[in-house]
PDB file of N, CA and C in Angstrom:
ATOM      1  N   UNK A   1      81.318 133.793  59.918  1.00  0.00           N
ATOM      2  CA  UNK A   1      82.218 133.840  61.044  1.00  0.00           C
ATOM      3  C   UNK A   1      83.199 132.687  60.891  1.00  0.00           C
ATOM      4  N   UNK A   2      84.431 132.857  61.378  1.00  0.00           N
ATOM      5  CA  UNK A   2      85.669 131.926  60.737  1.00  0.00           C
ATOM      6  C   UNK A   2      85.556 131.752  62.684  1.00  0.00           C
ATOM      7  N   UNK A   3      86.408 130.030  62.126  1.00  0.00           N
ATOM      8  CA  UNK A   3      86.683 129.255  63.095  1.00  0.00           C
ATOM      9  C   UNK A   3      88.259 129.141  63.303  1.00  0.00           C
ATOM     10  N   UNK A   4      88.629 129.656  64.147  1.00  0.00           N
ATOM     11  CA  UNK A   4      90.241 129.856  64.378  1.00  0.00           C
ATOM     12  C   UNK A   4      90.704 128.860  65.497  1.00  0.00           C
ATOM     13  N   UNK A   5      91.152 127.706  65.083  1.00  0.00           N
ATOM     14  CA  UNK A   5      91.837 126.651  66.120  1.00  0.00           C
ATOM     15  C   UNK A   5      92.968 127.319  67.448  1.00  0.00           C
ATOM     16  N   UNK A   6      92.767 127.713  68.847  1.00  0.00           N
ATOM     17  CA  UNK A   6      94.039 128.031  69.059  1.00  0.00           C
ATOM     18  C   UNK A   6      94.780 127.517  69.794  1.00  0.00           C
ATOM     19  N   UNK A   7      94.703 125.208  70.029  1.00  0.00           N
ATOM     20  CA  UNK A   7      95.264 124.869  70.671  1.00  0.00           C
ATOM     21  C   UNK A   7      96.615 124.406  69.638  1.00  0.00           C
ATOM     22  N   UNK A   8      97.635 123.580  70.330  1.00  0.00           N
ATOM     23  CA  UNK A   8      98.789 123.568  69.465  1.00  0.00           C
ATOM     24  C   UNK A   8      99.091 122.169  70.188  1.00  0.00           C
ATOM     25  N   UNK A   9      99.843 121.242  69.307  1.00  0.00           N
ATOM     26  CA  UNK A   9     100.380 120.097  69.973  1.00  0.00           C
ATOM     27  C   UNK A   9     101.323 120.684  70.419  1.00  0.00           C
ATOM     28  N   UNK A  10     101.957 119.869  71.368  1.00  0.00           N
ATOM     29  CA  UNK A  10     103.571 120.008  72.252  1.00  0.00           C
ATOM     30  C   UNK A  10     104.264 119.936  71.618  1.00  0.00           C
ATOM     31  N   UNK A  11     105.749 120.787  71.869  1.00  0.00           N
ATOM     32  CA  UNK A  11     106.807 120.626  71.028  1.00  0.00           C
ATOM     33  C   UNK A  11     107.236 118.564  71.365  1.00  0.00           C
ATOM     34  N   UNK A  12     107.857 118.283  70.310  1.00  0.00           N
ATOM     35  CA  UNK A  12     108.924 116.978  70.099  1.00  0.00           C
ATOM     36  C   UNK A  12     109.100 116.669  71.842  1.00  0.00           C
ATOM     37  N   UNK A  13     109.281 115.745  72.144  1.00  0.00           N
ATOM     38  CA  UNK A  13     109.660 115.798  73.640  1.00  0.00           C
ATOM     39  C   UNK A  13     109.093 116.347  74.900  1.00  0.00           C
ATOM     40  N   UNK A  14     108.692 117.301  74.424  1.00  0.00           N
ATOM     41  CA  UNK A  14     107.823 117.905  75.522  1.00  0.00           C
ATOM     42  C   UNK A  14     107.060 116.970  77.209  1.00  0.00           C
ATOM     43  N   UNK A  15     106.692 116.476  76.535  1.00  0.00           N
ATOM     44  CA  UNK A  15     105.988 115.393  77.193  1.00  0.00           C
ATOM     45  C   UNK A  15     106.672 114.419  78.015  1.00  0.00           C
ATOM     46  N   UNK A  16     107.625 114.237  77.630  1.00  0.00           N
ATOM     47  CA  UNK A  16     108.774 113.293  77.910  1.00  0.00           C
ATOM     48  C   UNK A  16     109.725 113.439  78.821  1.00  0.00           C
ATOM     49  N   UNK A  17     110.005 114.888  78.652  1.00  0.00           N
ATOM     50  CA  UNK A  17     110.867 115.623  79.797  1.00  0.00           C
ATOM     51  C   UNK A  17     110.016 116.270  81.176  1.00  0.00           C
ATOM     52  N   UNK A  18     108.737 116.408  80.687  1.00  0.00           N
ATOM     53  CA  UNK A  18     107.689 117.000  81.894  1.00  0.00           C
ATOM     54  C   UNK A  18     107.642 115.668  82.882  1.00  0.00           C
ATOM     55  N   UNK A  19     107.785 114.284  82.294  1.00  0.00           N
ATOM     56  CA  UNK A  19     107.424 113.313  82.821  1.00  0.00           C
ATOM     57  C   UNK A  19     109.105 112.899  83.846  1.00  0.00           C
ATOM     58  N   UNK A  20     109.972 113.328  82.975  1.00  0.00           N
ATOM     59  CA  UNK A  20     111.482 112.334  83.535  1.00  0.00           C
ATOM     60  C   UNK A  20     111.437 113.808  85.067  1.00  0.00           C
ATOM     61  N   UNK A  21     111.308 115.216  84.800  1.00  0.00           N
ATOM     62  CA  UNK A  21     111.379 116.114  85.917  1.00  0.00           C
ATOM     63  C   UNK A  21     110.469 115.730  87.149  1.00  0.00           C
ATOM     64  N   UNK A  22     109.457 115.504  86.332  1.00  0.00           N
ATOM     65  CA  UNK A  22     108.122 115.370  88.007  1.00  0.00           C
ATOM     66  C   UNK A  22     108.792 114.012  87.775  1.00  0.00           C
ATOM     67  N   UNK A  23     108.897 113.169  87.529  1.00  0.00           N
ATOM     68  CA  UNK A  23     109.502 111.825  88.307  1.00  0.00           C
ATOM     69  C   UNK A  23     110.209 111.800  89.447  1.00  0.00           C
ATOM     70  N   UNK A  24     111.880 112.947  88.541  1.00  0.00           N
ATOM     71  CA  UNK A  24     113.036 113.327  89.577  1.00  0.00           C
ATOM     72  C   UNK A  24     112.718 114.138  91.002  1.00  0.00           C
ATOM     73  N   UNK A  25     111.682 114.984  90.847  1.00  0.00           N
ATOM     74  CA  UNK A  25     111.144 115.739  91.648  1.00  0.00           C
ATOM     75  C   UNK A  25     110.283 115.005  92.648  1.00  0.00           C
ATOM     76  N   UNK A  26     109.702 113.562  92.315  1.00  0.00           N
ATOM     77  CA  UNK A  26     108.718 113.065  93.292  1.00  0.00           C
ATOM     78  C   UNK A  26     110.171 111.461  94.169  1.00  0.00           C
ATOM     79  N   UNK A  27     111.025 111.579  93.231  1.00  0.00           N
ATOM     80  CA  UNK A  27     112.324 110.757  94.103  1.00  0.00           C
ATOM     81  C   UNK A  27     113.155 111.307  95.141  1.00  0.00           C
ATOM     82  N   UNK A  28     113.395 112.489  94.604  1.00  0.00           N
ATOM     83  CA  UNK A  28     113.914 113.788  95.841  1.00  0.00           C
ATOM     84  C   UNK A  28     112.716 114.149  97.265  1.00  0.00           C
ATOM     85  N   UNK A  29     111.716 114.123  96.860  1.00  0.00           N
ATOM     86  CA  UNK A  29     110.599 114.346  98.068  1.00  0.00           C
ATOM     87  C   UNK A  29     109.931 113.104  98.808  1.00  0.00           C
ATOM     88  N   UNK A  30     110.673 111.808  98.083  1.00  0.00           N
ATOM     89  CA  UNK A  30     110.788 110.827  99.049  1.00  0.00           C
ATOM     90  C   UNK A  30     111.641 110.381  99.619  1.00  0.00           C
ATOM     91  N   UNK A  31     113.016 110.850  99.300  1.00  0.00           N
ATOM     92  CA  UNK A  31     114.466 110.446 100.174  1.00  0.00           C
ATOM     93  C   UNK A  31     114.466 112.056 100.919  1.00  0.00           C
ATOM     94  N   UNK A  32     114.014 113.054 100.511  1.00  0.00           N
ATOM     95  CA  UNK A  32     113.493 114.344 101.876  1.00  0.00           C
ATOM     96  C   UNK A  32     112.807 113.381 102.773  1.00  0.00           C
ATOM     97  N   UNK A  33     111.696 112.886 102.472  1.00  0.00           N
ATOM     98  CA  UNK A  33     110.507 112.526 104.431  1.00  0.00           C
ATOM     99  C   UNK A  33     111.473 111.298 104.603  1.00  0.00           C
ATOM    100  N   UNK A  34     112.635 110.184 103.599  1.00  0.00           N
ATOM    101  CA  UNK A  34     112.762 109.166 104.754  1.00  0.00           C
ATOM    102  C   UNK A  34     113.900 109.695 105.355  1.00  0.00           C
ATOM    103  N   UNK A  35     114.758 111.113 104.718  1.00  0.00           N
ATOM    104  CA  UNK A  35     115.811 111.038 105.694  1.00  0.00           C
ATOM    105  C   UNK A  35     115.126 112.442 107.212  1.00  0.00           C
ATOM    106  N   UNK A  36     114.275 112.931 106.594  1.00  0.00           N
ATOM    107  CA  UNK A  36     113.792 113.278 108.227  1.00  0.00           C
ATOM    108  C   UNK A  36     113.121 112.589 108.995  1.00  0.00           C
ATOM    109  N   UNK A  37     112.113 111.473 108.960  1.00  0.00           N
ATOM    110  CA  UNK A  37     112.175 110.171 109.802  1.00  0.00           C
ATOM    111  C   UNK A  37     113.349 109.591 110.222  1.00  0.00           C
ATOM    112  N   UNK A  38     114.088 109.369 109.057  1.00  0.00           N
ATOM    113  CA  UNK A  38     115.530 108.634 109.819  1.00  0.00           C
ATOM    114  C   UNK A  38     116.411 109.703 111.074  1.00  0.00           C
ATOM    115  N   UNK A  39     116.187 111.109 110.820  1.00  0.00           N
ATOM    116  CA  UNK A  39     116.586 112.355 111.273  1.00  0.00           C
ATOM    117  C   UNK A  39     116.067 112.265 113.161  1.00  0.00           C
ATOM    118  N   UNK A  40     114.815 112.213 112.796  1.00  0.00           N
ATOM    119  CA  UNK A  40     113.737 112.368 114.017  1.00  0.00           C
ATOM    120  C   UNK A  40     114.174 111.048 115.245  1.00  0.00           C
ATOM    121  N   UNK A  41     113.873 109.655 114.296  1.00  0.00           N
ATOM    122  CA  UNK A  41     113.875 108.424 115.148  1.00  0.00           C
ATOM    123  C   UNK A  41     115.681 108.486 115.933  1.00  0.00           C
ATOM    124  N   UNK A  42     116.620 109.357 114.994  1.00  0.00           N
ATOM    125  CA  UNK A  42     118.123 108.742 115.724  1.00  0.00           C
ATOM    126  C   UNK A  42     118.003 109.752 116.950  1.00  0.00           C
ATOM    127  N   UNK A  43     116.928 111.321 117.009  1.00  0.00           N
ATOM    128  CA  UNK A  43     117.335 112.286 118.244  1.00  0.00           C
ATOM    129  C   UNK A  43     116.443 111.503 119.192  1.00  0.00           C
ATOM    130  N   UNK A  44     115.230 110.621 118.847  1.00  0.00           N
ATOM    131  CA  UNK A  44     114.446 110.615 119.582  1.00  0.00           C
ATOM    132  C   UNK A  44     115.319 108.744 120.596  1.00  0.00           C
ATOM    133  N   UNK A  45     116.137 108.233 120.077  1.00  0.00           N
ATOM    134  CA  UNK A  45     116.692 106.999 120.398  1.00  0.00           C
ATOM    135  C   UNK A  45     117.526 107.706 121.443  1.00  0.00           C
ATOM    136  N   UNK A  46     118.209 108.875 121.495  1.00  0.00           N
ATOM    137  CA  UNK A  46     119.100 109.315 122.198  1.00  0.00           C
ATOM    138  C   UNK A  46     118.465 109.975 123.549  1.00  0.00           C
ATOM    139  N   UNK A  47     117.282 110.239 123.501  1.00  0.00           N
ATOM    140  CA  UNK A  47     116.972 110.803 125.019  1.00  0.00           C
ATOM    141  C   UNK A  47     116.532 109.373 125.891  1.00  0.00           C
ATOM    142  N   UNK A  48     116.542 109.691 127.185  1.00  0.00           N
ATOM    143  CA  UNK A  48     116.353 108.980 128.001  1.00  0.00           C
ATOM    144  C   UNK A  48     114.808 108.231 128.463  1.00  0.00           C
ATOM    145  N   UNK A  49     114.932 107.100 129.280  1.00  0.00           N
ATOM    146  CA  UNK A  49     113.386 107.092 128.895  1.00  0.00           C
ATOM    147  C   UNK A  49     112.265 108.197 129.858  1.00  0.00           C
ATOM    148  N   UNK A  50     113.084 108.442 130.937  1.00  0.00           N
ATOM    149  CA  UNK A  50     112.263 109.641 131.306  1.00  0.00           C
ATOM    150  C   UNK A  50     111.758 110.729 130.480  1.00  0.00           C
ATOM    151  N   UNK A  51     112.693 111.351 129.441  1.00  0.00           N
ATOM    152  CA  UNK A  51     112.766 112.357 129.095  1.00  0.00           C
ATOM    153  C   UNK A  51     111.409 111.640 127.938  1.00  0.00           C
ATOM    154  N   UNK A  52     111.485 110.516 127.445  1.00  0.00           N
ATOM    155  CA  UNK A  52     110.710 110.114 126.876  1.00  0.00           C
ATOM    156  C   UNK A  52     109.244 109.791 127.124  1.00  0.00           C
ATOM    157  N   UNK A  53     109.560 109.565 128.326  1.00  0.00           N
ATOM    158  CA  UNK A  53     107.889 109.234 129.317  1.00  0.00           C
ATOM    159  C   UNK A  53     107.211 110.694 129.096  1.00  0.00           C
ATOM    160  N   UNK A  54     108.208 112.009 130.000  1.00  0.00           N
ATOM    161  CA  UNK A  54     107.823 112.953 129.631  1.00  0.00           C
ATOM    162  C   UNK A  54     106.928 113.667 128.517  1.00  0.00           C
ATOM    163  N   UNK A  55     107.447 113.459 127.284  1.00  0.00           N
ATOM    164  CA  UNK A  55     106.600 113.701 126.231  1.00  0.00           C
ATOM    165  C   UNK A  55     105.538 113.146 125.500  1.00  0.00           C
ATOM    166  N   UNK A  56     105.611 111.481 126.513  1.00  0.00           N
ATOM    167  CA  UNK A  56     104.043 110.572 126.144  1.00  0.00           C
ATOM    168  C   UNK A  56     104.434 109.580 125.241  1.00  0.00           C
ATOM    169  N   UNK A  57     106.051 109.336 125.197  1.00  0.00           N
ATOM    170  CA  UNK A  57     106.564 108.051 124.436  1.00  0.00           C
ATOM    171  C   UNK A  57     106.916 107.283 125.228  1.00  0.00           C
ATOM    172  N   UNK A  58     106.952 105.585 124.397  1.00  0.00           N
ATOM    173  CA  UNK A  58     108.210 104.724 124.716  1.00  0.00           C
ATOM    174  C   UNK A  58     109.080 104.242 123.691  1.00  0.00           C
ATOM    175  N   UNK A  59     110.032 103.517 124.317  1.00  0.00           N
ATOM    176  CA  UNK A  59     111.080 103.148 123.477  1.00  0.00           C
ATOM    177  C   UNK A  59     110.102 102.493 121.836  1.00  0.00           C
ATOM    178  N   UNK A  60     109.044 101.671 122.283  1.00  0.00           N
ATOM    179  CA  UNK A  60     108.615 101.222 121.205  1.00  0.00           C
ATOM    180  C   UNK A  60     107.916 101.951 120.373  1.00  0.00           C
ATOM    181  N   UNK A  61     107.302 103.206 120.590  1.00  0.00           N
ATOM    182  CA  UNK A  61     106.768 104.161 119.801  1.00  0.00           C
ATOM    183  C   UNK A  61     107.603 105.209 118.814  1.00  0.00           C
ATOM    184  N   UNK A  62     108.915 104.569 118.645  1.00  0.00           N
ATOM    185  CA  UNK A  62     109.814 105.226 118.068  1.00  0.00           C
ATOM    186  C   UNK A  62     110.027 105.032 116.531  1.00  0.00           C
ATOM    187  N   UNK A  63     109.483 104.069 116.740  1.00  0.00           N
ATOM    188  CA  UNK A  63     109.563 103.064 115.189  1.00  0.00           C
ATOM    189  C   UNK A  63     108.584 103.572 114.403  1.00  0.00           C
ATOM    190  N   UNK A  64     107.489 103.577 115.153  1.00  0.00           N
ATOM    191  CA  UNK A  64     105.647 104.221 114.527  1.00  0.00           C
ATOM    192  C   UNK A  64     106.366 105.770 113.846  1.00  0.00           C
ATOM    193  N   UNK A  65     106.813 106.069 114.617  1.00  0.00           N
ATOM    194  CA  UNK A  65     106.360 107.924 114.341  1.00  0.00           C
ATOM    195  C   UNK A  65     107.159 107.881 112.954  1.00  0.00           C
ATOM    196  N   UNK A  66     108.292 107.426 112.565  1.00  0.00           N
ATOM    197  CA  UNK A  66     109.316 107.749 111.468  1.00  0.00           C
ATOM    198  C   UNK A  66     108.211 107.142 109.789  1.00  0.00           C
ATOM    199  N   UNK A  67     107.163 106.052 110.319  1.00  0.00           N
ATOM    200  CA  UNK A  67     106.249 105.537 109.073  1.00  0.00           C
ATOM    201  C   UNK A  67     104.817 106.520 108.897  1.00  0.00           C
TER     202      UNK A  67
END
């Protein structure tokens, strides 16, 4: 019975470019969550503090939610 290898190294680069994409891809999905924190904290600065009491905030709990 013959032994037939059927893994293969990576092409030249391979490796290199898998690494520079998921890099680019994990820099884009962290300037996505800080600009919807930054998104969230500027609607949530603009309501009033009633409107804020209302939903179980204060002014100082505005800062928490965006981290």
């Amino acid at each position: 019975m013959a032994a037939v290898e059927t893994t293969r190294p990576a092409p030249f680069g391979a490796i290199t470019t898998y690494r520079a994409i998921n890099g680019l891809s994990n820099v884009f999905g962290v300037l996505s969550a800080w600009n919807d924190a930054r998104i969230t904290r500027k609607a949530l600065n603009k309501l009033s503090d009633r409107e804020l009491d209302d939903i179980g905030l204060c002014r100082g709990d505005i800062e928490f939610l965006g981290r």
